[in-house]
Protein backbone atom coordinates (compact mmCIF):
# COMPACT_ATOMS: atom_id res chain seq x y z
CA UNK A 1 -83.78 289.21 -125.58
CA UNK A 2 -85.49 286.44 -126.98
CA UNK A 3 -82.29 284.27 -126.38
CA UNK A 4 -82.01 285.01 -122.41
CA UNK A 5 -85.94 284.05 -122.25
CA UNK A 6 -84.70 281.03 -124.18
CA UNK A 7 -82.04 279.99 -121.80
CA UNK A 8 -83.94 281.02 -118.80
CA UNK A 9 -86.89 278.91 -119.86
CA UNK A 10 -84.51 275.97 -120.41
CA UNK A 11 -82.73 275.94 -117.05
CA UNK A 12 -85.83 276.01 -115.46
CA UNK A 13 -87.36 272.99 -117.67
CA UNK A 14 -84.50 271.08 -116.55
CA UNK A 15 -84.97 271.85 -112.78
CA UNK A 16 -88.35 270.85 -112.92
CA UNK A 17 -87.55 267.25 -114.92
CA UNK A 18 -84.97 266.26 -112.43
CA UNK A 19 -87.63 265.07 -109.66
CA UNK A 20 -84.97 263.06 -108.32
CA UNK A 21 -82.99 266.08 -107.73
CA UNK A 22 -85.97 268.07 -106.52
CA UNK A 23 -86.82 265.90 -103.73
CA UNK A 24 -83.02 265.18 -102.67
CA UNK A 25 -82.47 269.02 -102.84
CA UNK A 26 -85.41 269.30 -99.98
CA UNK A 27 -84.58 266.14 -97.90
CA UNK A 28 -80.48 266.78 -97.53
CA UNK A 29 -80.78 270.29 -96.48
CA UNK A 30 -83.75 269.06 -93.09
CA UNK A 31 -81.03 266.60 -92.81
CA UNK A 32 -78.61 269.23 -91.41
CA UNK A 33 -81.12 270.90 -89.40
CA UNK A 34 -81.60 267.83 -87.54
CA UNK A 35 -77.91 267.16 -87.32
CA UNK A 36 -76.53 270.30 -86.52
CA UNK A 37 -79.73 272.22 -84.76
CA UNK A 38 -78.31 270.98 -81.37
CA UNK A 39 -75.33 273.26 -81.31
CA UNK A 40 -77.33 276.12 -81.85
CA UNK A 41 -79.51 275.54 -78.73
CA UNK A 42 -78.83 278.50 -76.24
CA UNK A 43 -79.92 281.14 -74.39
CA UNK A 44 -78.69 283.90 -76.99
CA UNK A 45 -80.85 282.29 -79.93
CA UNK A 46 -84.73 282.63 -79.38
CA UNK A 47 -85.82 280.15 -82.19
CA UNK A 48 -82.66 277.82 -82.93
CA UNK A 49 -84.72 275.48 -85.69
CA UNK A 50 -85.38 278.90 -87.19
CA UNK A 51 -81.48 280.08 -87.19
CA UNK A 52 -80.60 277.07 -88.32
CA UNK A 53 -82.79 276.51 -91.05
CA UNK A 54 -82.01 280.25 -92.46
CA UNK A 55 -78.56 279.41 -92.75
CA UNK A 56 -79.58 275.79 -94.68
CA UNK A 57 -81.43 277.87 -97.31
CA UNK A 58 -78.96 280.52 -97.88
CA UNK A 59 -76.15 277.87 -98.40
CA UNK A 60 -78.96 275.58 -100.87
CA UNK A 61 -79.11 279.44 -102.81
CA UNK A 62 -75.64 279.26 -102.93
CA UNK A 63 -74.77 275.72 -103.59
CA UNK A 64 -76.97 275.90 -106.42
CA UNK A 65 -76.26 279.18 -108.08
CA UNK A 66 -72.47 277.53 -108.11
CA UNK A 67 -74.20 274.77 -110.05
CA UNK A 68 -74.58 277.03 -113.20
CA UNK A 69 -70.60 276.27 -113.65
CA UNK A 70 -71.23 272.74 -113.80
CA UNK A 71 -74.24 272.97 -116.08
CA UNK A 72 -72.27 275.21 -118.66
CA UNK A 73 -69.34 272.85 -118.60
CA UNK A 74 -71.71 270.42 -119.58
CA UNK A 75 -72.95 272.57 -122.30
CA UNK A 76 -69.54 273.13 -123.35
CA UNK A 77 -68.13 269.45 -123.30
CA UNK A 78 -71.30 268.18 -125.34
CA UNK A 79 -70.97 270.93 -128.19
CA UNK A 80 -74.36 272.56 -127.18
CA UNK A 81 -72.34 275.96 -126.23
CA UNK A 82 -70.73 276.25 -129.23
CA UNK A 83 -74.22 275.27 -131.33
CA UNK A 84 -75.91 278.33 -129.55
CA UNK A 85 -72.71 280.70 -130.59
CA UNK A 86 -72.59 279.85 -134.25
CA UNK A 87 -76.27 281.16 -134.03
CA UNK A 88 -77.13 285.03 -134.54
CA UNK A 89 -77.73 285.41 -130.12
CA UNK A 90 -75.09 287.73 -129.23
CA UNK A 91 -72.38 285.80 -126.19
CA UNK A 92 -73.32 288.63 -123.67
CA UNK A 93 -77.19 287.78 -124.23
CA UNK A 94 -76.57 283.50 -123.71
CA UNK A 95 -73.78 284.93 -120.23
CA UNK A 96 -76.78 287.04 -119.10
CA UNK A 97 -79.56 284.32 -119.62
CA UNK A 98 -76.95 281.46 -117.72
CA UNK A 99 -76.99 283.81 -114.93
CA UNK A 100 -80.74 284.43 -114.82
CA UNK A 101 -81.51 280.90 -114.92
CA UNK A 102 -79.07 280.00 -112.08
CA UNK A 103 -80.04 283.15 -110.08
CA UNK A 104 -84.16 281.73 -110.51
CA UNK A 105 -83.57 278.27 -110.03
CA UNK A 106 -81.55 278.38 -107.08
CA UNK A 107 -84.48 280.87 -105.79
CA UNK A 108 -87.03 278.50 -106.33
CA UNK A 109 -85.07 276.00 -104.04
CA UNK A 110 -84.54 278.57 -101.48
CA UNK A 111 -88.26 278.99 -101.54
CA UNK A 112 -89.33 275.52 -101.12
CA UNK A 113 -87.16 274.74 -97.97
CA UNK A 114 -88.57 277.77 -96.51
CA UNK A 115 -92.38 277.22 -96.92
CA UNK A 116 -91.24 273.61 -95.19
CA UNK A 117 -90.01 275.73 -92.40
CA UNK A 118 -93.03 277.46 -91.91
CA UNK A 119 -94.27 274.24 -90.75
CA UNK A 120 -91.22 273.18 -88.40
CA UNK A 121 -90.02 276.25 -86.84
CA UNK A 122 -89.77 279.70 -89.07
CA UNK A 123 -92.75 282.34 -88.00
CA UNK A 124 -92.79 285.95 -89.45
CA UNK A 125 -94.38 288.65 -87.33
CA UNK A 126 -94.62 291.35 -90.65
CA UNK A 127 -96.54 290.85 -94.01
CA UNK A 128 -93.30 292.23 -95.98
CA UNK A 129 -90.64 289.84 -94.41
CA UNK A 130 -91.01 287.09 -97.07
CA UNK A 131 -90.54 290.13 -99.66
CA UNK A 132 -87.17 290.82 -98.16
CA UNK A 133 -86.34 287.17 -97.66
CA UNK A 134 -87.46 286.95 -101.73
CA UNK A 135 -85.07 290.03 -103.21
CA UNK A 136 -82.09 288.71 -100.42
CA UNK A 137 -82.30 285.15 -102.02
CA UNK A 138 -82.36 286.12 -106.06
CA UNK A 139 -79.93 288.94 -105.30
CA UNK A 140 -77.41 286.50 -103.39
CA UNK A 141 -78.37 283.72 -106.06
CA UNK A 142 -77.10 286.45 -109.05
CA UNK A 143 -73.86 286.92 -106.85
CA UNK A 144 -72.71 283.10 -106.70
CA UNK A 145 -74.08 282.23 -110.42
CA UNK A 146 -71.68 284.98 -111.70
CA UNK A 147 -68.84 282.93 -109.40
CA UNK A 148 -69.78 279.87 -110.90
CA UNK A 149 -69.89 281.21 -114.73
CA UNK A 150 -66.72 282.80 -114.20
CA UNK A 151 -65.53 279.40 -112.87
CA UNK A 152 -66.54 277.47 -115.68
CA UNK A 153 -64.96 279.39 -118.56
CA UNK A 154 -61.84 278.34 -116.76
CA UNK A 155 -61.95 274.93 -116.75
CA UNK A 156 -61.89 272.25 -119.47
CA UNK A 157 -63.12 269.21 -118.54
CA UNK A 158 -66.51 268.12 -116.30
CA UNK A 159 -64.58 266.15 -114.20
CA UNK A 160 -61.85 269.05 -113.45
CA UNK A 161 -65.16 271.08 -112.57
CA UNK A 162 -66.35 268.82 -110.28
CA UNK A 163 -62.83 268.15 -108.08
CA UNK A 164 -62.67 272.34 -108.10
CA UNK A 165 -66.24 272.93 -107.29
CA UNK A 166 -65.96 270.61 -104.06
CA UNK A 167 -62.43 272.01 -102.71
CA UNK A 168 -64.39 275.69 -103.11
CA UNK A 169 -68.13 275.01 -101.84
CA UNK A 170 -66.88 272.44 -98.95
CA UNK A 171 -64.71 275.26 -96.87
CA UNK A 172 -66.76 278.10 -97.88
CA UNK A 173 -70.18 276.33 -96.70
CA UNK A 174 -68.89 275.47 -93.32
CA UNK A 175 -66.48 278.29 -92.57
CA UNK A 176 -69.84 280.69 -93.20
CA UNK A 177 -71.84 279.92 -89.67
CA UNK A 178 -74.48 278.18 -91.99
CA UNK A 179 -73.91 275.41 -89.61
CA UNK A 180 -71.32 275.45 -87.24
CA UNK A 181 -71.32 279.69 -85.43
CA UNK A 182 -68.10 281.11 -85.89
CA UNK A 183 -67.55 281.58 -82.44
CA UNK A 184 -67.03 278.18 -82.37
CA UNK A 185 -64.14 278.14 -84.63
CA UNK A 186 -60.81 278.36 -83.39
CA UNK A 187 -59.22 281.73 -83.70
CA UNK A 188 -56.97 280.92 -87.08
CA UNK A 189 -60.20 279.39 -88.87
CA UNK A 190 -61.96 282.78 -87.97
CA UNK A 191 -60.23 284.96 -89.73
CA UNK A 192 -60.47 282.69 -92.75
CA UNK A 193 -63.89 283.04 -92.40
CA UNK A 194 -63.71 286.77 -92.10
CA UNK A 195 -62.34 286.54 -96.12
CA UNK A 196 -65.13 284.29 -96.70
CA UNK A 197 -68.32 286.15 -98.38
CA UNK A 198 -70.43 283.65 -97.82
CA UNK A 199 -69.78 284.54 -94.14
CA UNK A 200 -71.57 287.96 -94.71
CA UNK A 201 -74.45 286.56 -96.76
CA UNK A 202 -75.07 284.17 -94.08
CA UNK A 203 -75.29 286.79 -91.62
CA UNK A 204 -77.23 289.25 -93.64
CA UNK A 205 -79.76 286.68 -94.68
CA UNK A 206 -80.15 285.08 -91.34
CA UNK A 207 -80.77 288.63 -89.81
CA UNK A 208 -83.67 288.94 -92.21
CA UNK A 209 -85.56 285.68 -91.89
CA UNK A 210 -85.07 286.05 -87.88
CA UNK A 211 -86.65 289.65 -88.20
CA UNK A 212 -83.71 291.02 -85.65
CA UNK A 213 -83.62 294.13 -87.85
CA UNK A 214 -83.95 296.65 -84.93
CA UNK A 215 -81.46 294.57 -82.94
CA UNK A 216 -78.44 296.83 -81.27
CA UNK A 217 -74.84 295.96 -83.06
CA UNK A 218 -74.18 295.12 -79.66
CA UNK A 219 -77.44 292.33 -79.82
CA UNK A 220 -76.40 291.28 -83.47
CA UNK A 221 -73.30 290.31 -82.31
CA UNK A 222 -74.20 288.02 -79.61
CA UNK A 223 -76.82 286.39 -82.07
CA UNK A 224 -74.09 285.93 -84.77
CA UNK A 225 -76.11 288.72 -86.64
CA UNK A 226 -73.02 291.09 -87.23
CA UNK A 227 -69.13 290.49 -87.73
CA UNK A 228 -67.16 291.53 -85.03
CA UNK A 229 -63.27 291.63 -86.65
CA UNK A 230 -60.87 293.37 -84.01
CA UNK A 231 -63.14 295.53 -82.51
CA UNK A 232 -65.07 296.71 -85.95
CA UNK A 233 -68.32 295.64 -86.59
CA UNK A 234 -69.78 294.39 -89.70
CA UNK A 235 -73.61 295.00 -89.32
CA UNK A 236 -76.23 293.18 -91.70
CA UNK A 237 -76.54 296.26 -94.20
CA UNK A 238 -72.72 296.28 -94.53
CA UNK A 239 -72.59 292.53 -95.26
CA UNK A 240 -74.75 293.17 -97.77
CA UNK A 241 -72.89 295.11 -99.21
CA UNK A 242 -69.73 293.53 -99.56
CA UNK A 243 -71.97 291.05 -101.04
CA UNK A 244 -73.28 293.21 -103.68
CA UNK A 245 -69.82 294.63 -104.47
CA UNK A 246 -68.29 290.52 -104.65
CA UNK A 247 -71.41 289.82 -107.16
CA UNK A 248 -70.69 292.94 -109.26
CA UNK A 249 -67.14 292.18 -109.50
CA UNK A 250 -67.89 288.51 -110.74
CA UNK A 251 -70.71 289.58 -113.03
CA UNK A 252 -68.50 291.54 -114.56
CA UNK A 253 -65.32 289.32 -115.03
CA UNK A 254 -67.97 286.18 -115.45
CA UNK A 255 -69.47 287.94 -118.47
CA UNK A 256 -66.20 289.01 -119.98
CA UNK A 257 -64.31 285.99 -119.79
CA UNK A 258 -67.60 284.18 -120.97
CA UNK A 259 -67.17 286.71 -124.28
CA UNK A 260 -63.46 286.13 -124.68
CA UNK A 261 -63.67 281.88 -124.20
CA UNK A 262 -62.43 280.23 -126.94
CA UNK A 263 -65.24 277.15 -127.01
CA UNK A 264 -63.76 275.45 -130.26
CA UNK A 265 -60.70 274.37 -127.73
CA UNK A 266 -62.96 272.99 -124.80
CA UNK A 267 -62.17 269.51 -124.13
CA UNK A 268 -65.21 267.24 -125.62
CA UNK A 269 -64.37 264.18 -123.33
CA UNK A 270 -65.68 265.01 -119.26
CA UNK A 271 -63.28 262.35 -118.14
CA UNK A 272 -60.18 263.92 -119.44
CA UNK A 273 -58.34 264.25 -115.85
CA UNK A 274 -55.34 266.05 -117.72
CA UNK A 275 -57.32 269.15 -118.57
CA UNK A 276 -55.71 272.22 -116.92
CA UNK A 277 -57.04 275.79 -116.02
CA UNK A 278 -56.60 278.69 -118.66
């Protein structure tokens, strides 16, 4: 126990050190709301600032939970991975406290661009909607640290990381309706979007922080609330569950390949092009 505090307590050090990184993290995100908030200005969307700024946090949550990969490959290029496993903390214990650090810090991000859009455009009508808007972000925040922990006990270099993490987070970020609404999309990108789970997060989140929880299927679906895929729709609660089952699956598989790396083969030098998958 004492070693996930440990590593919990560390990632969260770091976070708040990097001030650069802090204030960066807050000004890029507004910069997309200003960019893309026109599109989203029509009659079907009451508050568009609002809609649009729910989908910026959700994709910050998930940008950043995907950042644990590229913290542990650091770990793992500069020895400090393999200095923590020669110790007596069990692997499972330094997977679970990665994850919980990721999950929190990503959370704490999340947080901060929404108390800015308190001021800009986000209202809540009910006392409990920032709970719900709390538990969505550190649950969706678990689901994409275990994807980025599973990530980086596959790859061997930093620099490898880096070229893998942009050709995932790039499509996934903007084939999710964080920015752009799917029914803007032409009909092939769609249905990539459909196998996208950020897609449902997105949706699930945004339905949440927009308080359209009474909302028909019928209503979801012309706010971009619910999934309509050939004539079945995916409400909010089911998106969140596809969710939960995507972060259970990667937890799992995360945690176990994290258990079964060999770190005494991990490739010390982050510029090392050459280094391959496996």
């Amino acid at each position: 126990m004492s070693t996930i505090v440990a590593l919990w307590k560390r990632g969260l050090k770091a976070f708040v050190r990097n001030r650069t990184g802090l204030i960066f993290s807050l000004i890029f995100p507004l910069f997309f709301v200003y960019v893309f908030g026109a599109i989203f200005k029509n009659d079907a969307i009451e508050n568009p600032i609002a809609y649009m700024l729910s989908g910026v946090i959700i994709t910050t949550v998930f940008e950043n939970s995907l950042n644990l990969a590229s913290t542990t490959v650091d770990d793992m290029v500069s020895g400090f991975m393999k200095e923590v496993l020669v110790s007596p903390a069990k692997r499972i214990e330094v997977a679970v406290g990665q994850l919980l650090s990721a999950a929190t810090v990503s959370t704490l991000q999340g947080i901060m661009i929404l108390v800015i859009g308190l001021f800009i455009g986000i209202k809540f009508t009910s006392w409990i909607t920032p709970f719900y808007i709390l538990i969505s972000m550190i649950c969706i925040g678990m689901v994409f640290s275990g994807v980025g922990l599973f990530m980086a006990t596959k790859v061997r270099s930093g620099q490898t990381f880096q070229i893998i993490k942009t050709a995932v987070t790039m499509p996934l970020t903007f084939l999710s309706g964080a920015y752009i609404p799917l029914s803007m999309l032409p009909d092939l990108l769609k249905y990539v979007a459909y196998l996208n789970p950020m897609t449902y997060a997105t949706a699930f989140f945004r339905m949440i922080v927009l308080e359209k929880i009474n909302l028909s299927n019928a209503e979801l679906v012309k706010e971009g609330l619910a999934i309509k895929i050939n004539g079945l729709i995916i409400t909010p609660a089911m998106s969140f569950l596809i969710i939960i089952m995507i972060g259970v699956i990667f937890i799992v598989l995360s945690t176990k390949s994290f258990v079964n790396t060999d770190f005494s083969r991990i490739n010390r030098s982050s510029t090392d092009a050459s280094a391959l998958w496996g």
